[in-house]
PDB file of N, CA and C in Angstrom:
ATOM      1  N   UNK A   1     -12.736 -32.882  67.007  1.00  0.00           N
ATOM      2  CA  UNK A   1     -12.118 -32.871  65.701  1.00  0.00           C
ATOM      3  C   UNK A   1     -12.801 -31.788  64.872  1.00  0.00           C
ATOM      4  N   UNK A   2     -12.052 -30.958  64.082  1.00  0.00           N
ATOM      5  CA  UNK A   2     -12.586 -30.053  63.179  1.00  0.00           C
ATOM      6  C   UNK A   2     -12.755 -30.347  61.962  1.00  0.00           C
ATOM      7  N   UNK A   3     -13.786 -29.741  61.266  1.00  0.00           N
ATOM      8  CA  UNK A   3     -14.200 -30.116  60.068  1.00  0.00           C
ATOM      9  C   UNK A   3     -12.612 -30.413  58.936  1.00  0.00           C
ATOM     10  N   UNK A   4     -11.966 -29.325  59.277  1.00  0.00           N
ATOM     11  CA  UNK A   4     -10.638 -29.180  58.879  1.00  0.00           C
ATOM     12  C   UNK A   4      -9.823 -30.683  59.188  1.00  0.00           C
ATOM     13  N   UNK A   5      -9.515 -30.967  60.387  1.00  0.00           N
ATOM     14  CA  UNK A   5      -9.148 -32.000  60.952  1.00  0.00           C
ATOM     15  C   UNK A   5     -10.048 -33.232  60.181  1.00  0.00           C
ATOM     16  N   UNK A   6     -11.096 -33.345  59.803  1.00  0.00           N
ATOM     17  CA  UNK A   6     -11.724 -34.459  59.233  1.00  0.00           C
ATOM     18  C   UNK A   6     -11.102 -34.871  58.108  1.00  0.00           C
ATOM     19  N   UNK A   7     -11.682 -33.344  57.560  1.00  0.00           N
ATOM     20  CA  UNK A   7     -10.992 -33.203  55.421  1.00  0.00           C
ATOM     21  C   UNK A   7      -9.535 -33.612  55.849  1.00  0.00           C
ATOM     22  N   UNK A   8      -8.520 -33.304  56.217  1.00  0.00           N
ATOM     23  CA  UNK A   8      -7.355 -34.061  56.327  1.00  0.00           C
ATOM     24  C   UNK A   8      -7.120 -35.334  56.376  1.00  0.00           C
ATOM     25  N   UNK A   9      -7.691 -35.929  57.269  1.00  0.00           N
ATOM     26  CA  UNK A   9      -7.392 -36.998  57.551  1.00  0.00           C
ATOM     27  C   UNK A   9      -7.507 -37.788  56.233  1.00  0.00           C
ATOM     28  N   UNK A  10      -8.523 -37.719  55.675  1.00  0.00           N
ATOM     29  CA  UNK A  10      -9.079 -38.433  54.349  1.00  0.00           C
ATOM     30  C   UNK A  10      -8.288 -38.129  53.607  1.00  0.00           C
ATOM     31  N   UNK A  11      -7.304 -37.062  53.463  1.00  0.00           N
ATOM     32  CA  UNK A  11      -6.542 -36.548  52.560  1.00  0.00           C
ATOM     33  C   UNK A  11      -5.402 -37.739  52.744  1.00  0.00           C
ATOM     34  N   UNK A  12      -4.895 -37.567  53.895  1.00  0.00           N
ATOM     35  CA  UNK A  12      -3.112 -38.208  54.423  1.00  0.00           C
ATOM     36  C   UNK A  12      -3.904 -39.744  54.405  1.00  0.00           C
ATOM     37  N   UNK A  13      -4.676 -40.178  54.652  1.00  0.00           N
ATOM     38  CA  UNK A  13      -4.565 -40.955  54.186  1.00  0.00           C
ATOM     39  C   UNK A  13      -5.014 -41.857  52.655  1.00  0.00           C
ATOM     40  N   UNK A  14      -5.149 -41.181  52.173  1.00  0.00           N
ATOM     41  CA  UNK A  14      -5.332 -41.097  50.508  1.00  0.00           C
ATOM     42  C   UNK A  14      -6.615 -42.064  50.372  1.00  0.00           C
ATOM     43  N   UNK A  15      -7.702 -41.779  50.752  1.00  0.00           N
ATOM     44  CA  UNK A  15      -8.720 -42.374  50.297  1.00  0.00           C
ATOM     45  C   UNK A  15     -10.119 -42.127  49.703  1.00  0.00           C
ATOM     46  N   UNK A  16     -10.587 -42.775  48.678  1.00  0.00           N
ATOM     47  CA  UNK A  16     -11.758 -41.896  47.788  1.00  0.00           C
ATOM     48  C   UNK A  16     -12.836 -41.867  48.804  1.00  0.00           C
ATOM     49  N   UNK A  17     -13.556 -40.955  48.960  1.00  0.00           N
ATOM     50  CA  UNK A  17     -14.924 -40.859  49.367  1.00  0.00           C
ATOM     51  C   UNK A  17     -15.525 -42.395  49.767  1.00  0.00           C
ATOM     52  N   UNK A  18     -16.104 -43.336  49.096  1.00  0.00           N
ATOM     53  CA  UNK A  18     -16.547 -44.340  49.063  1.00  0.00           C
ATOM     54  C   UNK A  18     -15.684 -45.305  49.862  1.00  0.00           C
ATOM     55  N   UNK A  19     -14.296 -45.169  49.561  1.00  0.00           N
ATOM     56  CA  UNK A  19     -13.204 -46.187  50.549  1.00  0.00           C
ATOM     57  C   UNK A  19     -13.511 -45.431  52.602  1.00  0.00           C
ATOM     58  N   UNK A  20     -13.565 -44.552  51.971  1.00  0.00           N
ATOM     59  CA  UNK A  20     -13.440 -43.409  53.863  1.00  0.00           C
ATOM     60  C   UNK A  20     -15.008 -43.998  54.518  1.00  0.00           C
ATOM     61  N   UNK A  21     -16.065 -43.476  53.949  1.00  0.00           N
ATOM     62  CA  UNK A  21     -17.253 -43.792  54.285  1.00  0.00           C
ATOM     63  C   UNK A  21     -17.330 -45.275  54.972  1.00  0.00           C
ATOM     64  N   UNK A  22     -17.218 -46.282  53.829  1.00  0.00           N
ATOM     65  CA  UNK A  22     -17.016 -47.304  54.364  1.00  0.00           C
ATOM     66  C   UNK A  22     -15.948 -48.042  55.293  1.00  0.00           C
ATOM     67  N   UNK A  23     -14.858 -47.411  55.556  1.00  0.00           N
ATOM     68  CA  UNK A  23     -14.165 -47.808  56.427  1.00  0.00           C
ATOM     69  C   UNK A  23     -14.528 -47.309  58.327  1.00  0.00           C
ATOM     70  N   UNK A  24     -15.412 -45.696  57.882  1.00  0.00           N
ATOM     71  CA  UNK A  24     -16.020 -45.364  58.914  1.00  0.00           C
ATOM     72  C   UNK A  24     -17.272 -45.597  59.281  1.00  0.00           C
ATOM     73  N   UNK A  25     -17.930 -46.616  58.294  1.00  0.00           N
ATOM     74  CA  UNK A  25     -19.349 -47.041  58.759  1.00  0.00           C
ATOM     75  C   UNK A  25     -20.308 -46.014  58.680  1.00  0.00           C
ATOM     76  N   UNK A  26     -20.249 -45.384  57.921  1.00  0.00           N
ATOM     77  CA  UNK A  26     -20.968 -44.138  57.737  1.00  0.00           C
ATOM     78  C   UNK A  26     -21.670 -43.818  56.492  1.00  0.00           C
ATOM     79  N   UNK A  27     -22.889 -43.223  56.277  1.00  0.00           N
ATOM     80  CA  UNK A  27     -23.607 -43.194  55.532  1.00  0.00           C
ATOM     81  C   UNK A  27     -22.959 -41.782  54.269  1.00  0.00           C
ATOM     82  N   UNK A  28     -23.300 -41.967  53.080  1.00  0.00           N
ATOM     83  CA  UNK A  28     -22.785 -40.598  52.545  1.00  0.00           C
ATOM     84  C   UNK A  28     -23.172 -38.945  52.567  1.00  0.00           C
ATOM     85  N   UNK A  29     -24.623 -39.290  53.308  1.00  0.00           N
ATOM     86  CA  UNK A  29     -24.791 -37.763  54.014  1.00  0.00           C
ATOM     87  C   UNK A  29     -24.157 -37.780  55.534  1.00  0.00           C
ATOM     88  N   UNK A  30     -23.672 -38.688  55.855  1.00  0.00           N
ATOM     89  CA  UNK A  30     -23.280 -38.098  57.535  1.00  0.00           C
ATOM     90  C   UNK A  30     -22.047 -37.542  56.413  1.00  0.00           C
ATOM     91  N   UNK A  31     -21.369 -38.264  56.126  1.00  0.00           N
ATOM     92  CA  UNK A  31     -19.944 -38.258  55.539  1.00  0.00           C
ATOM     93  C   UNK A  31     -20.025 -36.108  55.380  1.00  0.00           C
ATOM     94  N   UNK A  32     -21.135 -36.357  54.073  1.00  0.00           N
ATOM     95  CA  UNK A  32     -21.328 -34.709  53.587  1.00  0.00           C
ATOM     96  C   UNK A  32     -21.707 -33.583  55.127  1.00  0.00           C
ATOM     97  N   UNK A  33     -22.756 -33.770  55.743  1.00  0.00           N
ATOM     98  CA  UNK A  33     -22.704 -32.819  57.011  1.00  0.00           C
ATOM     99  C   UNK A  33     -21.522 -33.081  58.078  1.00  0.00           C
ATOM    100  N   UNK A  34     -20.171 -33.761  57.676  1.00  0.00           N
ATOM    101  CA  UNK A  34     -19.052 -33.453  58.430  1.00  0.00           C
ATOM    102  C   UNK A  34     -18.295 -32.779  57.939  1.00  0.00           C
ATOM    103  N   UNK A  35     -18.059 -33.373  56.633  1.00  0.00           N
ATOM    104  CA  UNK A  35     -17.021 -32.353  55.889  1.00  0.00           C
ATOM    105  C   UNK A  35     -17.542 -31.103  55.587  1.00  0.00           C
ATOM    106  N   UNK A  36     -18.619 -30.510  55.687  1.00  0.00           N
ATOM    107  CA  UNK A  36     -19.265 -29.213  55.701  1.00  0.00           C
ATOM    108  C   UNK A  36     -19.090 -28.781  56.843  1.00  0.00           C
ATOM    109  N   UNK A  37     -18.944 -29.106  57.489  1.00  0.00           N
ATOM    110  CA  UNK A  37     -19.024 -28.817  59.110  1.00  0.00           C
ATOM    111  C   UNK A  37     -20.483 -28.332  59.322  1.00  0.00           C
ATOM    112  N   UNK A  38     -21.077 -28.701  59.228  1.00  0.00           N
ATOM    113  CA  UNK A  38     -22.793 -29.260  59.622  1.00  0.00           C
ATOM    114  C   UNK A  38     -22.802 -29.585  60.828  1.00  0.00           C
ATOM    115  N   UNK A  39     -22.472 -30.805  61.353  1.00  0.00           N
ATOM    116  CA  UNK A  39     -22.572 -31.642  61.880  1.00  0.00           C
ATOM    117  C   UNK A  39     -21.156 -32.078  62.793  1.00  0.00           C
ATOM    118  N   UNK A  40     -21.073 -32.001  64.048  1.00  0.00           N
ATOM    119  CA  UNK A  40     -19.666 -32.067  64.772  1.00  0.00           C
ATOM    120  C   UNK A  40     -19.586 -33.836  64.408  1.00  0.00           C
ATOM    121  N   UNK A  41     -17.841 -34.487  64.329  1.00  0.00           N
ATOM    122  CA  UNK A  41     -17.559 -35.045  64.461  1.00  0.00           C
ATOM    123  C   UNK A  41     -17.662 -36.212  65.619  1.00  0.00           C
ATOM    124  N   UNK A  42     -18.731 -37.112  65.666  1.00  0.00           N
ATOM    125  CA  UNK A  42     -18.730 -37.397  67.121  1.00  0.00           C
ATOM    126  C   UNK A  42     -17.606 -38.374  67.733  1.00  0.00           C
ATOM    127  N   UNK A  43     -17.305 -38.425  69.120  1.00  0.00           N
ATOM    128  CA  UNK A  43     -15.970 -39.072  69.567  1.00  0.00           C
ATOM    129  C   UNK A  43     -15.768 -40.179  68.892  1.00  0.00           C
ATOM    130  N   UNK A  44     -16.810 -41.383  68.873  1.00  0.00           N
ATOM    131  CA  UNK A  44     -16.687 -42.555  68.708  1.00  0.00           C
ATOM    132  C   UNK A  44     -15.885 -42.261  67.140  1.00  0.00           C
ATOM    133  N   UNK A  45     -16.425 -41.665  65.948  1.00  0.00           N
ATOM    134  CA  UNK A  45     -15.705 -41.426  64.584  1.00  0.00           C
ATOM    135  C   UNK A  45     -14.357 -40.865  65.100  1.00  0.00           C
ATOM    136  N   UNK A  46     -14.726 -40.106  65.629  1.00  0.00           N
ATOM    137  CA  UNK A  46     -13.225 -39.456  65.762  1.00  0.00           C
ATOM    138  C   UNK A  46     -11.716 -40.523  66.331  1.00  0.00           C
ATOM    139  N   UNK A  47     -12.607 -41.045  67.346  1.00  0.00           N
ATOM    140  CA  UNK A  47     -11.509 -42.258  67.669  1.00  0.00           C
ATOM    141  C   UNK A  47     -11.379 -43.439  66.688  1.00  0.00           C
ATOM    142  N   UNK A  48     -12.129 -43.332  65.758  1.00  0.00           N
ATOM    143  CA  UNK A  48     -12.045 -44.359  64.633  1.00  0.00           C
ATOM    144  C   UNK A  48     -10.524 -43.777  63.804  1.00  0.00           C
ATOM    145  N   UNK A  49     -11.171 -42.436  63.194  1.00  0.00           N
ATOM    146  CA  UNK A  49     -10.218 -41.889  62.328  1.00  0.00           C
ATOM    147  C   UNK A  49      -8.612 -41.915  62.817  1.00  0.00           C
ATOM    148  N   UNK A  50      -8.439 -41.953  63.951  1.00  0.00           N
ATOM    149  CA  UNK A  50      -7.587 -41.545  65.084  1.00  0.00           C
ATOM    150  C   UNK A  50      -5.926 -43.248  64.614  1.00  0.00           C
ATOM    151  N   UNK A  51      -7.503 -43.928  64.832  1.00  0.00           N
ATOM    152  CA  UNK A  51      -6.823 -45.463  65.029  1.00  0.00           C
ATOM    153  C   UNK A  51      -6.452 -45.848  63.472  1.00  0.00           C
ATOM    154  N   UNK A  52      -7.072 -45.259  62.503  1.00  0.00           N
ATOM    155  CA  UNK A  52      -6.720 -45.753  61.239  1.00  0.00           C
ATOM    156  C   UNK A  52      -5.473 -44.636  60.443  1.00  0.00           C
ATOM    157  N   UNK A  53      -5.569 -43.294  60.887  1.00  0.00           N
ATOM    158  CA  UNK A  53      -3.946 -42.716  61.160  1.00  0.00           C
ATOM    159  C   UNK A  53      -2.749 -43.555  61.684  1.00  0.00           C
ATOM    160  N   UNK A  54      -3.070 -43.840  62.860  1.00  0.00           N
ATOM    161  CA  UNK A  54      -1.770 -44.563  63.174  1.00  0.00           C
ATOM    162  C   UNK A  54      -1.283 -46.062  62.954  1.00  0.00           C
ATOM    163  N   UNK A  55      -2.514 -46.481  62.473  1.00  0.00           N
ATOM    164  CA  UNK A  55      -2.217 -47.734  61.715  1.00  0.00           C
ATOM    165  C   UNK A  55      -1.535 -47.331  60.366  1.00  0.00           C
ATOM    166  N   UNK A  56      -2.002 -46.528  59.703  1.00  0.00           N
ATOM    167  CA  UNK A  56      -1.117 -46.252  58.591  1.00  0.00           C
ATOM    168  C   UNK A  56       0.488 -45.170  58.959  1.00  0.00           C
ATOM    169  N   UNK A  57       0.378 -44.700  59.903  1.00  0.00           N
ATOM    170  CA  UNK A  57       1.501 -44.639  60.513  1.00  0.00           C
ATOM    171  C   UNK A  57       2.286 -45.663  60.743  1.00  0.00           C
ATOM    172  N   UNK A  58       2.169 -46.405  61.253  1.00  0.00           N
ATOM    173  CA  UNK A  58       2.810 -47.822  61.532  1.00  0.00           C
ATOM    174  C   UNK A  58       3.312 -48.300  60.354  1.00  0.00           C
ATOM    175  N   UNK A  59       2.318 -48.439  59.712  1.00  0.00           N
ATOM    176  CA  UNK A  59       2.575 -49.403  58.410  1.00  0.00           C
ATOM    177  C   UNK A  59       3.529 -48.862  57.535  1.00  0.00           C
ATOM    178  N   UNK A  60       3.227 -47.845  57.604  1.00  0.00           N
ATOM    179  CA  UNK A  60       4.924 -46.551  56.521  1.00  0.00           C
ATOM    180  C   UNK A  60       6.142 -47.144  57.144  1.00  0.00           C
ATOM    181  N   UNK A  61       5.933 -46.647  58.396  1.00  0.00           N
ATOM    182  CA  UNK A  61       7.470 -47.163  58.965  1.00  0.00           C
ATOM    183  C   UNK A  61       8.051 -48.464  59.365  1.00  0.00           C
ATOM    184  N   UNK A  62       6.978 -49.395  59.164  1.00  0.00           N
ATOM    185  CA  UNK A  62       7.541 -51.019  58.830  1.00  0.00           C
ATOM    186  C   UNK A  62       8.040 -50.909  57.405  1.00  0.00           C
ATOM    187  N   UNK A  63       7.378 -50.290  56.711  1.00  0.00           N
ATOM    188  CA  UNK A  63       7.343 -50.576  54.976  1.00  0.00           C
ATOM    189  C   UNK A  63       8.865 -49.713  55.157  1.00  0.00           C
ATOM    190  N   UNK A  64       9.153 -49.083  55.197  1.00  0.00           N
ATOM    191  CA  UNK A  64      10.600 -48.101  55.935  1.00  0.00           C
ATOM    192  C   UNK A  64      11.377 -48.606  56.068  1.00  0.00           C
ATOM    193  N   UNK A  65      11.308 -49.369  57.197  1.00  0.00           N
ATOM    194  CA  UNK A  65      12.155 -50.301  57.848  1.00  0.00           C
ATOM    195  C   UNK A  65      12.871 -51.530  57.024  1.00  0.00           C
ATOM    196  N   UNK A  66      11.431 -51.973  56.028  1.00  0.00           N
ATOM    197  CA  UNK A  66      12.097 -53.084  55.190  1.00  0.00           C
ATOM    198  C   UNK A  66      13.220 -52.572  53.546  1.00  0.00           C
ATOM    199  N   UNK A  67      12.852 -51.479  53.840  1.00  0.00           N
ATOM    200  CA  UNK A  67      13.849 -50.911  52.375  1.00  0.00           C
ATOM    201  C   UNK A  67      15.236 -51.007  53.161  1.00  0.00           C
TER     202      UNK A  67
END
C-alpha cells in the first residue's frame, strides 16, 4: 500500500484522524510515519484497511438497495 493509497483510504472513508487510528489500533505516531511515508504500510494494516473499505462498500449498497 502507498502512502498515497493510505491518505485515501481515510479520505473515502470519511474519518477524523482519532476515529482511523483507533479503528486501526494504532498509535498516533505510527498513524504520522505512514501518512508521511516514513514508514511502509505493513500487510497486517493494510489488510485491515482493505476489510473496512469493503465493509463500507457493502454498507452503501444495502443502504442503496433500501431507497
Amino acid at each position: 500500500m502507498t502512502t498515497e493509497d493510505y491518505i485515501a483510504s481515510r479520505s473515502e472513508l470519511k474519518l477524523t484522524v482519532k476515529e482511523w487510528i483507533e479503528k486501526l489500533g494504532i498509535s498516533i505516531d505510527t498513524h504520522k510515519s505512514y501518512n508521511c511515508g516514513r514508514n511502509d504500510v505493513p500487510p497486517q494494516i493494510e489488510n485491515h484497511i482493505k476489510t473496512l473499505l469493503e465493509l463500507d462498500r457493502i454498507r452503501k449498497s444495502v443502504l442503496n438497495t433500501l431507497k
